[in-house]
Protein backbone atom coordinates (compact mmCIF):
# COMPACT_ATOMS: atom_id res chain seq x y z
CA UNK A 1 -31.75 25.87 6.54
CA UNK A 2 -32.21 29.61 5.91
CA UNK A 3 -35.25 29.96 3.81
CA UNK A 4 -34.57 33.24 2.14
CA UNK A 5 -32.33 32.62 -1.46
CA UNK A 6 -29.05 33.65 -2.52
CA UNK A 7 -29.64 35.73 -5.51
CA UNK A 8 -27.12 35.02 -8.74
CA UNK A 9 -26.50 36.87 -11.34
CA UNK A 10 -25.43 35.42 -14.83
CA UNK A 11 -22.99 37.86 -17.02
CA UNK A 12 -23.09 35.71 -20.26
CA UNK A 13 -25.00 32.63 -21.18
CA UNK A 14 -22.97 31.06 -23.87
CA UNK A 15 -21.54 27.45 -23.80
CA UNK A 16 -20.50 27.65 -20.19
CA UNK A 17 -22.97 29.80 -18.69
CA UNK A 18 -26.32 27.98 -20.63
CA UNK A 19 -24.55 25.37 -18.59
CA UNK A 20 -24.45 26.83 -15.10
CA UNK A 21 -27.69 28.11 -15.60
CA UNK A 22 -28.96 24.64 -16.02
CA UNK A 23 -27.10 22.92 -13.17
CA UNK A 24 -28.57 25.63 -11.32
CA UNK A 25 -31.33 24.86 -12.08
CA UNK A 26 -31.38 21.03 -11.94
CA UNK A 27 -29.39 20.37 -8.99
CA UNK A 28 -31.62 23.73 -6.89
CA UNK A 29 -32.41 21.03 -4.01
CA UNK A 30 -29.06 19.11 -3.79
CA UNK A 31 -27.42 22.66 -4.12
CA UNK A 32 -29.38 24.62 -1.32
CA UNK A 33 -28.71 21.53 1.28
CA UNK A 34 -24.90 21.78 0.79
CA UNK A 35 -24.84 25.63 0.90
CA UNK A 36 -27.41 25.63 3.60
CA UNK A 37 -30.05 27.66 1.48
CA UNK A 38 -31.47 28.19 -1.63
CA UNK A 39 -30.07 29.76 -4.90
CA UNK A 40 -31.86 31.51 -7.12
CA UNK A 41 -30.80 33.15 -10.44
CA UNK A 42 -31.90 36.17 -10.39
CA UNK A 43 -31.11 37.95 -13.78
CA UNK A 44 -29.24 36.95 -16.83
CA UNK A 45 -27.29 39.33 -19.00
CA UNK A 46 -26.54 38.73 -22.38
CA UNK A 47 -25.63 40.19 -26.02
CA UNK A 48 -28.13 38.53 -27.97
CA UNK A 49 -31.65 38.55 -26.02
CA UNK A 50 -33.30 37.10 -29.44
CA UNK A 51 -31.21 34.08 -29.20
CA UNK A 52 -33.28 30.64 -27.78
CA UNK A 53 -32.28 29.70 -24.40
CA UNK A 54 -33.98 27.05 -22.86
CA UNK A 55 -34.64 26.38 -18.88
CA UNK A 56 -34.32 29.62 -18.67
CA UNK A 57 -37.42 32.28 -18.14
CA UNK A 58 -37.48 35.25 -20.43
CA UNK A 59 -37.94 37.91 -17.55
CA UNK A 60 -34.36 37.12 -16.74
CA UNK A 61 -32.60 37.82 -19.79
CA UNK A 62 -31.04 41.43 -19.90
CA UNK A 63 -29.11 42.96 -22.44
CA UNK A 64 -27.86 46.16 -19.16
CA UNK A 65 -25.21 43.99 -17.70
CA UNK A 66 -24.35 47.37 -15.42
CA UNK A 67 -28.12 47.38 -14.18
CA UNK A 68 -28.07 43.86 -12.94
CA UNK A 69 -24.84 44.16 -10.89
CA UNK A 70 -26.11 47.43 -9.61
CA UNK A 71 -29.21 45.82 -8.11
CA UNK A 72 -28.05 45.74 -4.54
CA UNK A 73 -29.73 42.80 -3.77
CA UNK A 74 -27.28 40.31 -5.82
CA UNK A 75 -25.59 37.98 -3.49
CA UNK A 76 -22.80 36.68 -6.19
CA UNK A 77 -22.12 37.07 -10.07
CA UNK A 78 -21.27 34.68 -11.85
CA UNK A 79 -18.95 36.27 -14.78
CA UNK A 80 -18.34 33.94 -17.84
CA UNK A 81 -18.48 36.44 -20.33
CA UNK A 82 -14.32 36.59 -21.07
CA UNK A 83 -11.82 39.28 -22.70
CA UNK A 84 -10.77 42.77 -20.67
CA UNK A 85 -14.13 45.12 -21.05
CA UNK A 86 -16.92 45.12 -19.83
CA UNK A 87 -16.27 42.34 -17.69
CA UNK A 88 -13.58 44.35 -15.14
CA UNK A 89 -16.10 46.98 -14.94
CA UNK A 90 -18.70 44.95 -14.18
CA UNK A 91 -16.61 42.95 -11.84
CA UNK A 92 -15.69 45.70 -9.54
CA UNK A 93 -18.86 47.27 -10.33
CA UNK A 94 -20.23 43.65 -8.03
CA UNK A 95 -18.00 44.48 -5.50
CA UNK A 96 -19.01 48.24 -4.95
CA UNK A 97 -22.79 47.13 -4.66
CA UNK A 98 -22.17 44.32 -2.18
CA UNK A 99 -22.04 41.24 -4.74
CA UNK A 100 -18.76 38.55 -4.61
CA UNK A 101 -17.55 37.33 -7.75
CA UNK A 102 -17.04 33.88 -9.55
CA UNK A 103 -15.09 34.44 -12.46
CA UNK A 104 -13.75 32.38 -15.51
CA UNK A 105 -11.82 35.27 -17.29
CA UNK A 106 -8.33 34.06 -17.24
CA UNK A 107 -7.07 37.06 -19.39
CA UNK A 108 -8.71 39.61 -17.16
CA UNK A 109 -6.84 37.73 -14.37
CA UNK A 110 -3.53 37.29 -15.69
CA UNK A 111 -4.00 40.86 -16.91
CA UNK A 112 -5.61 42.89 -14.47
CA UNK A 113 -5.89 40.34 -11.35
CA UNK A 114 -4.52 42.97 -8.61
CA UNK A 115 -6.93 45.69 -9.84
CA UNK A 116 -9.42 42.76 -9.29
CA UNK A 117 -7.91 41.38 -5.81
CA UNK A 118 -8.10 44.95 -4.38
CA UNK A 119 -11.49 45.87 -4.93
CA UNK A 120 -12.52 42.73 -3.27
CA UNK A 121 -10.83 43.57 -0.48
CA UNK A 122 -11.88 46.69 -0.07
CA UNK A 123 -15.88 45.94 0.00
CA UNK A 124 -15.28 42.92 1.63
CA UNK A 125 -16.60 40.59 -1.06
CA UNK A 126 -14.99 37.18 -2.42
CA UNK A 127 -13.33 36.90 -5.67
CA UNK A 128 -12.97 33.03 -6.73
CA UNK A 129 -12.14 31.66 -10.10
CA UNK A 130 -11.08 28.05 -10.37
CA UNK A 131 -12.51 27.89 -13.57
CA UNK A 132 -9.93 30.10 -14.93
CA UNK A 133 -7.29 27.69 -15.08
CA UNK A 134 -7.93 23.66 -15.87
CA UNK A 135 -11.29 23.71 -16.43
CA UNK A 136 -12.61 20.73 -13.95
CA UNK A 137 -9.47 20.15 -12.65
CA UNK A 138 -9.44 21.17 -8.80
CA UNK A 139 -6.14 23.11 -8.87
CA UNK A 140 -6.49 26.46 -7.60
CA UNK A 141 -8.25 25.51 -4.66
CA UNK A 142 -5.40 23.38 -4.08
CA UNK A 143 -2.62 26.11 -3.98
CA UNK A 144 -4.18 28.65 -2.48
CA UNK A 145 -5.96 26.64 0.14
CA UNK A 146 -4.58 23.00 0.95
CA UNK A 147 -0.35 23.91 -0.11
CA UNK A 148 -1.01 27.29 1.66
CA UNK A 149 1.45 25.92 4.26
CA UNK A 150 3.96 24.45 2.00
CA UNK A 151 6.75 25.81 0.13
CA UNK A 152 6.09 25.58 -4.04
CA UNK A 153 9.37 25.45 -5.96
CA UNK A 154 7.90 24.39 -9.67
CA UNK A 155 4.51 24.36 -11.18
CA UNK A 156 4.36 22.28 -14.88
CA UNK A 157 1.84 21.15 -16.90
CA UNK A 158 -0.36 20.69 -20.10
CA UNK A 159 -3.20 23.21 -19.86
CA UNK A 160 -4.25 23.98 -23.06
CA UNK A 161 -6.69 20.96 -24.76
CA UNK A 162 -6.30 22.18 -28.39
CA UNK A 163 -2.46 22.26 -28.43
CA UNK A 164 -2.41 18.71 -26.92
CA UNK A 165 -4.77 16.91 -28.93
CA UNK A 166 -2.93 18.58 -31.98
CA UNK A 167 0.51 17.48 -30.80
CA UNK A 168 -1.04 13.93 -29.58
CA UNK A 169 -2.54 13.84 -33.23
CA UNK A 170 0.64 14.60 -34.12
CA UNK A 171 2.92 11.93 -32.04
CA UNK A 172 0.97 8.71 -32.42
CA UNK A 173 -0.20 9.52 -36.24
CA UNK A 174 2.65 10.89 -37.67
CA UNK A 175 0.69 13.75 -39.07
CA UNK A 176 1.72 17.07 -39.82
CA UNK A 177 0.87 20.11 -38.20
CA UNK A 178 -1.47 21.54 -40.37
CA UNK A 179 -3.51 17.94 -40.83
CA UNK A 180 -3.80 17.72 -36.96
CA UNK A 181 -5.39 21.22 -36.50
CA UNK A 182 -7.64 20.17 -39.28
CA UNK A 183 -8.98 17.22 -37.48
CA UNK A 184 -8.85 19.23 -33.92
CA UNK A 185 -10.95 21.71 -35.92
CA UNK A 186 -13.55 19.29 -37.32
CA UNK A 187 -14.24 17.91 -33.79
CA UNK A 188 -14.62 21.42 -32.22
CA UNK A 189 -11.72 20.91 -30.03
CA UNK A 190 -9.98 24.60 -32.05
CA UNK A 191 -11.76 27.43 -32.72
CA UNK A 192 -11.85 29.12 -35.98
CA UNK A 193 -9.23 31.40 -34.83
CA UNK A 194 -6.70 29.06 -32.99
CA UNK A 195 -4.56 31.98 -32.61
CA UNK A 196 -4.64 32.05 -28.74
CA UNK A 197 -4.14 28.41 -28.44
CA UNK A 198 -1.63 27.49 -31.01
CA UNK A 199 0.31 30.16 -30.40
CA UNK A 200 0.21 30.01 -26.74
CA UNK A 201 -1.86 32.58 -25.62
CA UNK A 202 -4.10 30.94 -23.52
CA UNK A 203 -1.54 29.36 -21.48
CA UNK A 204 0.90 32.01 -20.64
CA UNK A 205 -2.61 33.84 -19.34
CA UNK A 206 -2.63 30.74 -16.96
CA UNK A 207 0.74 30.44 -16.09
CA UNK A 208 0.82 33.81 -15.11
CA UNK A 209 -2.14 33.26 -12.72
CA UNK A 210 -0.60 29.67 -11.29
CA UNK A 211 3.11 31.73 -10.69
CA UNK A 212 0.99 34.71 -8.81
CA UNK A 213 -0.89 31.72 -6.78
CA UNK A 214 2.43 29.64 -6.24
CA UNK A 215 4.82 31.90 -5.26
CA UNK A 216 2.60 34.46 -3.30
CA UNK A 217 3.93 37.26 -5.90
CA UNK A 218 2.72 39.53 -8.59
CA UNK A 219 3.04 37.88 -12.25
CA UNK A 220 1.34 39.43 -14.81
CA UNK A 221 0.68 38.22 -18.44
CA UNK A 222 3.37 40.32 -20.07
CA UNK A 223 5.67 38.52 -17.59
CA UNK A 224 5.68 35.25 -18.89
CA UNK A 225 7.79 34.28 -21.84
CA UNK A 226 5.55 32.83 -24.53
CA UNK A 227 6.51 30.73 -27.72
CA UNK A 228 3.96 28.59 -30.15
CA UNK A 229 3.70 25.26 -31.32
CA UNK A 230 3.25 26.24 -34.93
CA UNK A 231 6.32 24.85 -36.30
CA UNK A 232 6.64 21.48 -34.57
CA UNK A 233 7.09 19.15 -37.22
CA UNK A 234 7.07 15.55 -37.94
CA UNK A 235 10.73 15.70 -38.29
CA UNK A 236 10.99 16.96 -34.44
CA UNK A 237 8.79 13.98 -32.83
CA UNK A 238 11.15 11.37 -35.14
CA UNK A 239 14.16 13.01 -32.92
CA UNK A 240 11.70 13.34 -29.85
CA UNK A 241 11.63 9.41 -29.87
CA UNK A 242 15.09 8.73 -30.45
CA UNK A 243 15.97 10.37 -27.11
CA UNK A 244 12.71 8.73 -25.64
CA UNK A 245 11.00 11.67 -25.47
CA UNK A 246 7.57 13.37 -26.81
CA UNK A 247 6.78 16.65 -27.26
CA UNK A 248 4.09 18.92 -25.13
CA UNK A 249 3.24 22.62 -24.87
CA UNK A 250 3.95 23.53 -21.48
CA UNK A 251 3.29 26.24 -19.30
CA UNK A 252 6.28 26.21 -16.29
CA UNK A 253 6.61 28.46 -13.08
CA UNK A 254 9.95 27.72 -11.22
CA UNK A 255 11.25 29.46 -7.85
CA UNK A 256 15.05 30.26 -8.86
CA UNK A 257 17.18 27.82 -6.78
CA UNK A 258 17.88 31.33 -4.66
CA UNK A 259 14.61 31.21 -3.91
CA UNK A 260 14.93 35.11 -4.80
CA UNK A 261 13.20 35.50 -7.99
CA UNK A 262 10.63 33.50 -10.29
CA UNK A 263 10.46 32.62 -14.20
CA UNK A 264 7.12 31.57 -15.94
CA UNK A 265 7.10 30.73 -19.25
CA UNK A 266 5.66 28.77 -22.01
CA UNK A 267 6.82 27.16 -24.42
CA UNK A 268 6.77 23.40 -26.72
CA UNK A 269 9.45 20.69 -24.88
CA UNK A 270 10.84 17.37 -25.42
CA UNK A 271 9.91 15.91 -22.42
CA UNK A 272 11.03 12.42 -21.46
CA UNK A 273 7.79 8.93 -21.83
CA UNK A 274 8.79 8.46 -18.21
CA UNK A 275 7.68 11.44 -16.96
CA UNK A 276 3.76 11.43 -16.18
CA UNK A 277 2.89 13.97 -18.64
CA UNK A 278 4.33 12.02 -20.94
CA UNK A 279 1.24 10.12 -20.90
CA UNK A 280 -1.43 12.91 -21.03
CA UNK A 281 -3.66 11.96 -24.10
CA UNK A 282 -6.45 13.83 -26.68
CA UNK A 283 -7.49 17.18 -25.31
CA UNK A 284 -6.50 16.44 -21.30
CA UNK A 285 -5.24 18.56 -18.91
CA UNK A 286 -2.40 17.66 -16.82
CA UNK A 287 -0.42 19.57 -13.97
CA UNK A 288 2.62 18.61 -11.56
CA UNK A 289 3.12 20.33 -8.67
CA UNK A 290 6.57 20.17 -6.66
CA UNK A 291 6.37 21.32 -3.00
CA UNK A 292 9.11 20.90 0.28
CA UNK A 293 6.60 18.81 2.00
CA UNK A 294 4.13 17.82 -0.38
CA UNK A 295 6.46 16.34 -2.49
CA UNK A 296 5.67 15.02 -6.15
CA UNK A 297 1.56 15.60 -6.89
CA UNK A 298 -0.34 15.57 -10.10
CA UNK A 299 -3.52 17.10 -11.50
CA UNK A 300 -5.96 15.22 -14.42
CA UNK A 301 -8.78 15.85 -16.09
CA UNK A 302 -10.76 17.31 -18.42
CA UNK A 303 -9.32 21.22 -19.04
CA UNK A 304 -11.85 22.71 -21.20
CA UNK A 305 -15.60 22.34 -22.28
CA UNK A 306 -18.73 23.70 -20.96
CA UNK A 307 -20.06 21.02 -18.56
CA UNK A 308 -15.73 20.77 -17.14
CA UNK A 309 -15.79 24.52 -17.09
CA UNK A 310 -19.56 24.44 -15.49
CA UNK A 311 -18.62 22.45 -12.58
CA UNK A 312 -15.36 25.08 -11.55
CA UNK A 313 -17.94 27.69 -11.84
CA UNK A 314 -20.51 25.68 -9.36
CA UNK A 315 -18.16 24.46 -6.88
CA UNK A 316 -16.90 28.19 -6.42
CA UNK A 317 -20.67 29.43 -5.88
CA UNK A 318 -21.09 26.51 -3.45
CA UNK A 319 -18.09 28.23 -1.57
CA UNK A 320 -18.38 31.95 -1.86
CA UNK A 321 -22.44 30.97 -0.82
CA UNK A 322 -21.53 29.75 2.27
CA UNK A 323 -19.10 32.49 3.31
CA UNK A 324 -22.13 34.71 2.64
CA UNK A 325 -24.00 32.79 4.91
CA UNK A 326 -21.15 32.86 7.53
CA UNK A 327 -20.69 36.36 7.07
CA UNK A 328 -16.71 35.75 6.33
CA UNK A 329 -14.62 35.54 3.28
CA UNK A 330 -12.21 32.73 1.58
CA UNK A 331 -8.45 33.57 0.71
CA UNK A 332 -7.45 36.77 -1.15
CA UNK A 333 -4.95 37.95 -2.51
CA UNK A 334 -1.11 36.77 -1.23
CA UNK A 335 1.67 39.00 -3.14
CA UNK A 336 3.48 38.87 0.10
CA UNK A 337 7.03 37.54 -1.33
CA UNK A 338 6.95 40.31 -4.09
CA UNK A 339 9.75 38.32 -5.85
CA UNK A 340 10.86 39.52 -9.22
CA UNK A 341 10.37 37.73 -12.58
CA UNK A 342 13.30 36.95 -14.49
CA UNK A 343 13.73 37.25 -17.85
CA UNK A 344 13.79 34.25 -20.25
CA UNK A 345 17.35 34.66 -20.50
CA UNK A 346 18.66 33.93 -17.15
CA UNK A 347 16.54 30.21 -17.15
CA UNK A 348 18.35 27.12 -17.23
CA UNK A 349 17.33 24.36 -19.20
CA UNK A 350 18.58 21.77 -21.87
CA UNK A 351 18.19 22.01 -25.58
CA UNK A 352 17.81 19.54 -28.69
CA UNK A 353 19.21 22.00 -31.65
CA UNK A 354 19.17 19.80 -34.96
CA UNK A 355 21.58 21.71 -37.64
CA UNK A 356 21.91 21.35 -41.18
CA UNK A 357 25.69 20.70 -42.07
CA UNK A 358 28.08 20.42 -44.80
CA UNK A 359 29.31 16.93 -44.88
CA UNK A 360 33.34 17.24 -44.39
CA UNK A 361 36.28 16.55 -41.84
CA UNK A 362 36.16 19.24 -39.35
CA UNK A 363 32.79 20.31 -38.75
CA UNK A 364 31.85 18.73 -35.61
CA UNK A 365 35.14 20.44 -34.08
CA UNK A 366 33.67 23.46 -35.58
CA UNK A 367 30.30 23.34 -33.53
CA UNK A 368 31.72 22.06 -30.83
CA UNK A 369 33.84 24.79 -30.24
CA UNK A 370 31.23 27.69 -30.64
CA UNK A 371 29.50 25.55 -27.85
CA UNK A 372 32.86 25.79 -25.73
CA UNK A 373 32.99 29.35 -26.40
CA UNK A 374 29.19 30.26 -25.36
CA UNK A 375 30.12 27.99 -21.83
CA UNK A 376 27.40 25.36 -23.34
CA UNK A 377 27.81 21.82 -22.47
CA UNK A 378 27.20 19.26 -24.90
CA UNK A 379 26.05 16.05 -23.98
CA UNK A 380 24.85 13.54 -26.88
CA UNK A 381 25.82 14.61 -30.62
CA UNK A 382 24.01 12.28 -33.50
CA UNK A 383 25.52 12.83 -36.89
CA UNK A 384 24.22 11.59 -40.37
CA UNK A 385 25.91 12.60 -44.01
CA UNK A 386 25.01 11.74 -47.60
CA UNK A 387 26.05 13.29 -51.08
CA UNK A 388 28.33 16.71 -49.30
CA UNK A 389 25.31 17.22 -47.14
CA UNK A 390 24.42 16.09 -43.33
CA UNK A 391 22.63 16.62 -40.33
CA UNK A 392 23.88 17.19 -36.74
CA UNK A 393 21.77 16.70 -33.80
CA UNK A 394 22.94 17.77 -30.40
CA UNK A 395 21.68 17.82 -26.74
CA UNK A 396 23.19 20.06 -24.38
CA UNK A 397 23.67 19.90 -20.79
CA UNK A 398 21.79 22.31 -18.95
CA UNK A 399 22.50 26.43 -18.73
CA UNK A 400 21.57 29.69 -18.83
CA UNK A 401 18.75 30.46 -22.05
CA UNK A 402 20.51 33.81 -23.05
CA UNK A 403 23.78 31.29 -23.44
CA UNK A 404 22.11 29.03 -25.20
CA UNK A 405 20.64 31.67 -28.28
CA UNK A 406 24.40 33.20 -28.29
CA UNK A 407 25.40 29.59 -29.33
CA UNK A 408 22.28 29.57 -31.79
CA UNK A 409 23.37 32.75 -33.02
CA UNK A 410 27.15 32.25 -33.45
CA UNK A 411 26.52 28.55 -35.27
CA UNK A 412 24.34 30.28 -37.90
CA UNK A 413 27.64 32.38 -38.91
CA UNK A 414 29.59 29.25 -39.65
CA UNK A 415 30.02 28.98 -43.37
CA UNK A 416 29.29 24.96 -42.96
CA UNK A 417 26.34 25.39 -41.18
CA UNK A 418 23.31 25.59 -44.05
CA UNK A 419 20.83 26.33 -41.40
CA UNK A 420 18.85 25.24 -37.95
CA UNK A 421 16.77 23.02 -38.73
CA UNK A 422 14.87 23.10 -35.59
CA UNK A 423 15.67 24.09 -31.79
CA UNK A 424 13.87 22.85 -28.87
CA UNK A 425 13.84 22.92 -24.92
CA UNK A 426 14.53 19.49 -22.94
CA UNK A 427 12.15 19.62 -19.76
CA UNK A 428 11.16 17.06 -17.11
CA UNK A 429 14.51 15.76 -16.47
């Protein structure tokens, strides 16, 4: 074993790096005999150096980030430190001075990720992030490394915890939106601010990185087509369970069945108590993969947290440690396709549109002809009526998206349609 240490550098120390910085710490001896030498954390950069953060000496704490990564004699950094600025500055700032990079900073990467990929290349320095996307959950190691010779055609799953426990909360409770966030909020599991999650933020920023990874092309955050869950309602998981069904935000990359452009979007989905994320409880991650060869394979575990989040972050500084020592580098970059993304529009899917009706002869011939006209196929209709009033639930067979909101569009003309009383995708079918 090589006696001389790898030198670290910490960019943040909040709840994910106070954790790596005590693994690091803890683990030192089981650590330097998988890398083949030792570790050692050389400098810590923070915001706050007032702040109380045990395990860890006070000679490392530094509030000059740029200094640090500047050093020259930094091995790796470690940046957990999130958002656009400073942290792509500092990043290629790493790469200039002869550092590789472990990185957390999904929006940076679904951003910015070939400004990233590029510098990297260009010094000759790794850039690895699992813990961007799934927290623990070993799934971009996966596609970039182990499916590298397969063909990926779809890439679905659950990856934001707050939106699932609130829509779990939601399901088995019968609670209401707001009630559920409540309780997800009490137990930590939201943020103040659950903007980015609720409103699906957070996952189009990994979607967009799992479509780049998949499909060996260029997706970028603005990309991805992006709805909330902020108006699922109780009423929508009582008409989830008639069809069998349950409802999850998802995050979806397809190949086009062309194979000659891409779509990734996210969005909330009835998706059928067969299917295995069906099943995905609480604040869980969950992601299927379909591949040629591969098949059918799924991903579980833990997708958020700072001891989940920790152990991405060490088992990418195990790997970019060892190249060091080799003197080679892991995978880069692979935009080779450069397949197009595809607007929302041209996606085809199913949808569950639940319409609020006047309750008279004629009607359903009504709907059902604006559904004729748009090319939309219907396949269930569910009607109910009492005192001149009624609802009208219908599932379509699958088509285009942009046909779909023309039929949306055209029923909210009809003079005995009172409204839409809520319209939602059918996946996992």
């Amino acid at each position: 074993m090589r006696t001389r240490p790898l030198k670290v550098a910490l960019l943040g120390c909040g709840v994910v790096g106070s954790e790596v910085a005590r693994i690091m710490t803890t683990h030192a001896d089981d650590l330097a005999a998988r890398i083949g030498a030792p570790v050692e954390l050389a400098g810590v950069a923070v915001r706050r150096p007032d702040k109380v953060r045990g395990g860890i000496p006070a000679e490392l704490i530094t509030t000059d980030a740029t200094a640090l990564v500047k050093r020259g004699d930094i091995d790796v950094v470690v940046e957990v430190i999130g958002g656009i600025e400073p942290a792509r500055s500092l990043i290629t700032t790493a790469f200039e001075h002869g550092a590789s990079v472990v990185s957390a900073n999904k929006a940076l990467l679904a951003q910015d990720g070939a400004t990233l990929y590029a510098a990297a290349e260009q010094h000759g320095q790794d850039l690895y992030y699992e813990a961007a996307v799934a927290g623990a959950i070993p799934l971009i190691r996966p596609l970039r490394e182990s499916l590298a010779g397969d063909k990926i055609n779809r890439v679905m799953g659950i990856v934001n915890g707050t939106t699932n426990f609130i829509l779990d909360k939601m399901d088995n409770s019968g609670a209401g939106y707001s009630e559920a966030l409540d309780e997800a909020t009490a137990l930590g599991y939201a943020e103040a601010d659950p903007t980015a999650d609720v409103e699906g933020f957070d996952a189009a920023a990994k979607a967009a990185i799992l479509a780049g990874i998949a499909f060996h092309t260029r997706v970028r955050l603005d990309d991805v087509y992006r709805e909330g869950m902020t108006e699922v309602t109780a009423a929508d998981f009582a008409s989830a369970k008639q069809m069998g069904c349950t409802i999850k935000l998802l995050a979806i990359c397809e190949r086009a069945a062309d194979g000659e452009s891409v779509t990734a979007r996210v969005h909330p989905a009835m998706i059928p108590l067969s299917h295995p994320l069906a099943s995905v409880r609480e604040a869980y991650n969950a992601v299927f993969v379909e591949a040629d060869a591969a098949g059918q394979l799924m991903f579980y575990g833990p997708g958020a947290g700072g001891s989940p989040t920790a152990s991405a972050v060490l088992g990418d500084l195990v790997a970019v440690c060892r190249n060091k020592l080799n003197e080679a580098n892991g995978p880069g970059e692979s935009a080779y396709t450069q397949l197009p993304v595809s607007p929302m529009g041209d996606v085809v899917t199913r949808y569950h549109i639940s319409l609020d009706v006047a309750d008279k002869p004629g009607v359903l011939a009504q709907v059902a002809t604006v559904f004729a006209e748009h090319g939309v196929s219907i396949d269930t209709v569910r009607q109910q009526g009492k005192d001149g009033e009624a609802s009208l639930v219908v599932v379509t067979h699958r088509a285009p998206d942009a046909a779909l909101s023309g039929t949306v569009e055209a029923l909210r003309k009809l003079d005995t349609v009172r409204g839409v009383a809520s319209i939602m995708r059918v996946e996992g079918e």
